[in-house]
Every structure is written in structure tokens, then in C-alpha cells.
N, C-alpha and C. Protein backbone atom coordinates (compact mmCIF):
# COMPACT_ATOMS: atom_id res chain seq x y z
N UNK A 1 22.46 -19.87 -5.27
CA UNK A 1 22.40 -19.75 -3.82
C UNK A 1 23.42 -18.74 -3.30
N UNK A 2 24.53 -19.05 -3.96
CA UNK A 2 25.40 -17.64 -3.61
C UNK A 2 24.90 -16.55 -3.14
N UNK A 3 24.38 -16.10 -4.72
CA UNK A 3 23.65 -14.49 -4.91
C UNK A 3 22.53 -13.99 -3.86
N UNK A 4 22.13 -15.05 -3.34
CA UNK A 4 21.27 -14.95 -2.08
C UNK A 4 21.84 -14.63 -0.93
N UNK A 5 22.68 -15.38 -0.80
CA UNK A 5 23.45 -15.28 0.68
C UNK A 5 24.41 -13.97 0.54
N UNK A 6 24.74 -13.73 -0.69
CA UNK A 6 25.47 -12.33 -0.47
C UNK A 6 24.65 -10.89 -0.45
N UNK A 7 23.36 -11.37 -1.12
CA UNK A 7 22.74 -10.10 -0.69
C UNK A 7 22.09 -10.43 0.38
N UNK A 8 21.69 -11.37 1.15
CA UNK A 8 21.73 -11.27 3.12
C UNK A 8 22.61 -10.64 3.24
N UNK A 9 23.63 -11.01 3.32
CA UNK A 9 24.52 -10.34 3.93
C UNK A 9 25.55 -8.81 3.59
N UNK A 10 24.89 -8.59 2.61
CA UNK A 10 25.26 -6.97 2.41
C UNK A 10 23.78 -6.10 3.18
N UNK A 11 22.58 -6.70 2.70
CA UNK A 11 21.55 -5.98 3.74
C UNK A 11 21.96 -6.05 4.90
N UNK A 12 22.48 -6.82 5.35
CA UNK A 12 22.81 -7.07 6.82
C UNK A 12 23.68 -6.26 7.36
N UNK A 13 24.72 -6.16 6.30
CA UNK A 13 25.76 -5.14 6.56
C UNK A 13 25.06 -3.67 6.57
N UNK A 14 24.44 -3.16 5.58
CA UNK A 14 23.80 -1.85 5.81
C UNK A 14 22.84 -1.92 6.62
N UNK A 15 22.25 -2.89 7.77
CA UNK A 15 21.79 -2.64 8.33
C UNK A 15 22.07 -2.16 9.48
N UNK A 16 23.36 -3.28 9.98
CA UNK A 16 24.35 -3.19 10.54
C UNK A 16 24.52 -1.63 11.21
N UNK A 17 25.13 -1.31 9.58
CA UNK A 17 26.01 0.34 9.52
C UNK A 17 24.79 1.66 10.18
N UNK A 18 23.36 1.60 9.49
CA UNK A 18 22.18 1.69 9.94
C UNK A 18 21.96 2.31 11.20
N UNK A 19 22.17 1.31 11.95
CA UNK A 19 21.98 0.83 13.36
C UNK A 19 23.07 1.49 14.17
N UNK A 20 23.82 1.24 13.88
CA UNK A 20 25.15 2.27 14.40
C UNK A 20 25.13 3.34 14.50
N UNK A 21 25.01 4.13 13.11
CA UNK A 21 24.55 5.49 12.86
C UNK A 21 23.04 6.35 13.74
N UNK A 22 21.76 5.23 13.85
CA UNK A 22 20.76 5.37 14.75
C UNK A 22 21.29 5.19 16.41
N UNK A 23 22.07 4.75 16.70
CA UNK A 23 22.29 4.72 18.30
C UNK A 23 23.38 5.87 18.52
N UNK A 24 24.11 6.07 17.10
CA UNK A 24 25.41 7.46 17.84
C UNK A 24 24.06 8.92 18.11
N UNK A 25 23.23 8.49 16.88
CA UNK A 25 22.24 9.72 16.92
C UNK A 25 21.74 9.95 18.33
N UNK A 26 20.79 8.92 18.93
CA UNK A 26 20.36 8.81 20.00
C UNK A 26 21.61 9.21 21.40
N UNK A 27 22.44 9.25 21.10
CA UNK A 27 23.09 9.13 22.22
C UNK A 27 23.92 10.22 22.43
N UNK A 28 23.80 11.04 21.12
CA UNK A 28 24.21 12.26 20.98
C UNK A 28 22.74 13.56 21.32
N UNK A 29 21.85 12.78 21.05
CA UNK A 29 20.62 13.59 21.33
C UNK A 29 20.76 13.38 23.31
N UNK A 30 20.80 12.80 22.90
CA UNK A 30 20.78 12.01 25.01
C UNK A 30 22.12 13.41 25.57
N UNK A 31 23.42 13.59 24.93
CA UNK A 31 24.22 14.40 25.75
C UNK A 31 23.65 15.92 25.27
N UNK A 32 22.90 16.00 24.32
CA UNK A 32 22.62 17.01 24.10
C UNK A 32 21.71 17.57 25.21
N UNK A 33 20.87 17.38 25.63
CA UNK A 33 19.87 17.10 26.70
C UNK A 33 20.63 17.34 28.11
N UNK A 34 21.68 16.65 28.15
CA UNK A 34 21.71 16.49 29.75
C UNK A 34 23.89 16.64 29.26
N UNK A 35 24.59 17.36 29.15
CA UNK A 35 25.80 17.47 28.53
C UNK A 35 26.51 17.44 29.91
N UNK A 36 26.54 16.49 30.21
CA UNK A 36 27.33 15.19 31.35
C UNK A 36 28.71 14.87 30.57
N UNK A 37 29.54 14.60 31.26
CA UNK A 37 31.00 13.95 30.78
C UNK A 37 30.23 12.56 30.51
N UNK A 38 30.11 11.91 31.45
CA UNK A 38 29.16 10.04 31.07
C UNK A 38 28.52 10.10 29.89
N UNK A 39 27.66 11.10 29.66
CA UNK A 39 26.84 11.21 28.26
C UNK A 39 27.90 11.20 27.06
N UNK A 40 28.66 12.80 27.31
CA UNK A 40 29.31 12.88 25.98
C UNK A 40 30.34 11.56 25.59
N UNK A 41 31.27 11.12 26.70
CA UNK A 41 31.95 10.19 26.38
C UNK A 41 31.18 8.89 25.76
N UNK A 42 30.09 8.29 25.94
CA UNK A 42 29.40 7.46 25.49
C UNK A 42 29.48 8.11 23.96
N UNK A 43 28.57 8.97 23.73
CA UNK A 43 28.47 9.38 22.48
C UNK A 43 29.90 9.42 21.31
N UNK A 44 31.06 9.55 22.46
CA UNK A 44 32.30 9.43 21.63
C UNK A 44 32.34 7.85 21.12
N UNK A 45 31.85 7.31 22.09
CA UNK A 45 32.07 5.79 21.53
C UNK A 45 31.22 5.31 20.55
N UNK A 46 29.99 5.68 20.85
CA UNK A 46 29.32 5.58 19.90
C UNK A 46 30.06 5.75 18.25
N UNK A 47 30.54 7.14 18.31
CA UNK A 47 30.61 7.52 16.91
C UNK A 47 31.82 7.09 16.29
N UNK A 48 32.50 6.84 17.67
CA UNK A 48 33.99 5.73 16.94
C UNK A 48 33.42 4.00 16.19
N UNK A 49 32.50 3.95 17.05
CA UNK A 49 31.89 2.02 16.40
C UNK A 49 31.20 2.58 15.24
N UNK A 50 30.52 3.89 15.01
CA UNK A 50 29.70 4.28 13.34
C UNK A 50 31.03 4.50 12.25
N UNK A 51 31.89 4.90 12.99
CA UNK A 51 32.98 5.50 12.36
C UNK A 51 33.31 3.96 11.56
N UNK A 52 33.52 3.07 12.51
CA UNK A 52 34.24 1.12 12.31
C UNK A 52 33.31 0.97 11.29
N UNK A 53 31.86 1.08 11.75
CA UNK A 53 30.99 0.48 10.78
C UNK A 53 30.85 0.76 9.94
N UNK A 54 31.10 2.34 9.26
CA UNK A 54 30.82 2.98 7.82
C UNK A 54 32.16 2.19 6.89
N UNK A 55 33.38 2.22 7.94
CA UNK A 55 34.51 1.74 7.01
C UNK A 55 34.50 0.21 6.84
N UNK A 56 34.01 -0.58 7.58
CA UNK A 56 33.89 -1.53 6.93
C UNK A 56 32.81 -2.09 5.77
N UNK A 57 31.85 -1.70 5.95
CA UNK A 57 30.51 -1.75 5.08
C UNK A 57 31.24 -0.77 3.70
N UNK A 58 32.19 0.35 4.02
CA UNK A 58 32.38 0.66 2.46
C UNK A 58 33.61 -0.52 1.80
N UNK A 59 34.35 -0.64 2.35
CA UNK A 59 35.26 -2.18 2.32
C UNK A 59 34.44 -3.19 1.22
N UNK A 60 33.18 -3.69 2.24
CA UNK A 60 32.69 -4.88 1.45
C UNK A 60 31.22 -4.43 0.66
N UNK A 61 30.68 -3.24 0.61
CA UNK A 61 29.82 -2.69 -0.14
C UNK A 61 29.87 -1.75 -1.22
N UNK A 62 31.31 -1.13 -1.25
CA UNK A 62 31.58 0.16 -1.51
C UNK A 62 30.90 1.84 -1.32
N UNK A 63 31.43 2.53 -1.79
CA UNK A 63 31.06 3.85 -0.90
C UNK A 63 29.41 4.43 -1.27
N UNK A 64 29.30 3.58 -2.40
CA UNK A 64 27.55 4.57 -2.63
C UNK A 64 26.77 3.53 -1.67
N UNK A 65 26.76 2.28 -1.42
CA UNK A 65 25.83 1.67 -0.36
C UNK A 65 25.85 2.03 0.96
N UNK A 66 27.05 3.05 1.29
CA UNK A 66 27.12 3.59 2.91
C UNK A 66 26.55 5.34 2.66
N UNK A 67 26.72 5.84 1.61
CA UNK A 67 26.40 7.24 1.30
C UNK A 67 25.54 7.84 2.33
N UNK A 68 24.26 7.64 3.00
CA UNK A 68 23.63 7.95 3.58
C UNK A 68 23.88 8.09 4.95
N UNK A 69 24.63 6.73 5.21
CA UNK A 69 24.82 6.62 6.73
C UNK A 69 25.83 7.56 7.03
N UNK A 70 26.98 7.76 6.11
CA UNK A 70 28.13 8.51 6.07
C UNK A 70 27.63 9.81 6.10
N UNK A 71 26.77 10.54 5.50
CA UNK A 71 26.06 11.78 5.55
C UNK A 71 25.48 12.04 7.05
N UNK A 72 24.61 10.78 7.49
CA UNK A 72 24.47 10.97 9.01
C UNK A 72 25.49 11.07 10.32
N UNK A 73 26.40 10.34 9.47
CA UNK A 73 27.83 10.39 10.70
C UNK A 73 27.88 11.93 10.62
N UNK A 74 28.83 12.82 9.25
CA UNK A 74 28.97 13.92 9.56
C UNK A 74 28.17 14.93 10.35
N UNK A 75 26.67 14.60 10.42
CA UNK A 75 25.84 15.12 11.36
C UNK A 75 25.61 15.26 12.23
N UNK A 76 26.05 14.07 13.08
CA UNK A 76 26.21 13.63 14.37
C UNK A 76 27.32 13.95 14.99
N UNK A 77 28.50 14.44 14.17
CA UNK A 77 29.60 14.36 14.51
C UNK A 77 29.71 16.48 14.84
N UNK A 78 29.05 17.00 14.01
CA UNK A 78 28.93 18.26 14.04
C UNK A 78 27.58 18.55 15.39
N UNK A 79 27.02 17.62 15.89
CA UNK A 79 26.35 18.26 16.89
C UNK A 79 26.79 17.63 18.13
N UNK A 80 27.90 16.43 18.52
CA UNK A 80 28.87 16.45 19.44
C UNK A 80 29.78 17.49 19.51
N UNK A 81 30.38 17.71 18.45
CA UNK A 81 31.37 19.03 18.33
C UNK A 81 30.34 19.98 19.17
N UNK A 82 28.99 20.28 19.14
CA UNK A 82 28.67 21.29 19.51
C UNK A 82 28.32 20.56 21.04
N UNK A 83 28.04 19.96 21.26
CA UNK A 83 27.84 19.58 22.56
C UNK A 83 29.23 19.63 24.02
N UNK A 84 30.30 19.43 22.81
CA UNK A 84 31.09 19.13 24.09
C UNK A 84 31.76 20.84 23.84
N UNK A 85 31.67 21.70 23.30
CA UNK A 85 31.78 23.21 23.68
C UNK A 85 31.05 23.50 24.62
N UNK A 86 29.58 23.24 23.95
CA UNK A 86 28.76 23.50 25.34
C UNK A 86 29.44 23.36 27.00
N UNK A 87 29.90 21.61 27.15
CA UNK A 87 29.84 21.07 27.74
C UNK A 87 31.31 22.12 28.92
N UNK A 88 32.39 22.55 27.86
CA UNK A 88 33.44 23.26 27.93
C UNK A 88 34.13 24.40 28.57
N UNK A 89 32.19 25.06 28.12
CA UNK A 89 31.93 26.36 28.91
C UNK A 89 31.56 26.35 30.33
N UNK A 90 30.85 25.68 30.55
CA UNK A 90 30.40 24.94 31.94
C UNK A 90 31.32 25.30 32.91
């Protein structure tokens, strides 16, 4: 029963991490669109809670079960960088 409940709860955890990574996306697509201070700052938050969530999920999963999501952070994180230049020039 263990082995059950710990793999709930590591899916859970990468789902978790997942999910995080899918809403910084969205919300970085959202300031991309409309590059508002309200937007980008959201999106900062966003990517600080993906940021929480990759490090804890590598904590209790280690680093190849976050690999992907972590690949999406840097992505997200390079098209805020470009958003809030945008936003800069303004």
C-alpha cells in the first residue's frame, strides 16, 4: 500500500509542477498580448510559484522527473525577459 500512495503522490507532485509551469505559460502569453504592468507583474508571480514548484518536486522526485517542466520554465522565463523590454521601451 505504501508503493501506491507514493506514486499518487509523486504524480501528483508532477502534476502539481505541470500546472504551474501551464499557468506561468498562459500568463506570460496574456502579457505578451497586452504588456500592461498588471499583466507582467502577475506573470512574475507566476514564475516565482513554477520556480517553488520545480524546486520542490526536484527535492522529493529528483531532477530527471522535473526535466521537462524545468525546460519550460527557462522558456517562459526568456519570453518575460522579452516582454518586460518590450514593456520598457514604452
Amino acid at each position: 500500500m505504501a508503493q501506491y500512495d507514493s506514486g499518487l503522490q509523486s504524480h501528483s507532485v508532477e502534476a502539481q509542477t505541470q500546472n504551474s509551469v501551464d499557468r506561468l505559460h498562459n500568463a506570460v502569453s496574456q502579457a505578451m498580448s497586452h504588456p500592461m504592468e498588471q499583466l507582467i507583474e502577475q506573470a512574475e508571480r507566476s514564475k516565482d510559484h513554477a520556480e517553488q514548484a520545480i524546486k520542490q518536486a526536484k527535492e522529493s522526485l529528483g531532477e530527471e522527473a522535473v526535466e521537462v517542466a524545468a525546460d519550460m520554465l527557462a522558456i517562459e522565463e526568456k519570453r518575460l525577459d522579452a516582454v518586460k523590454q518590450v514593456h520598457r521601451r514604452q
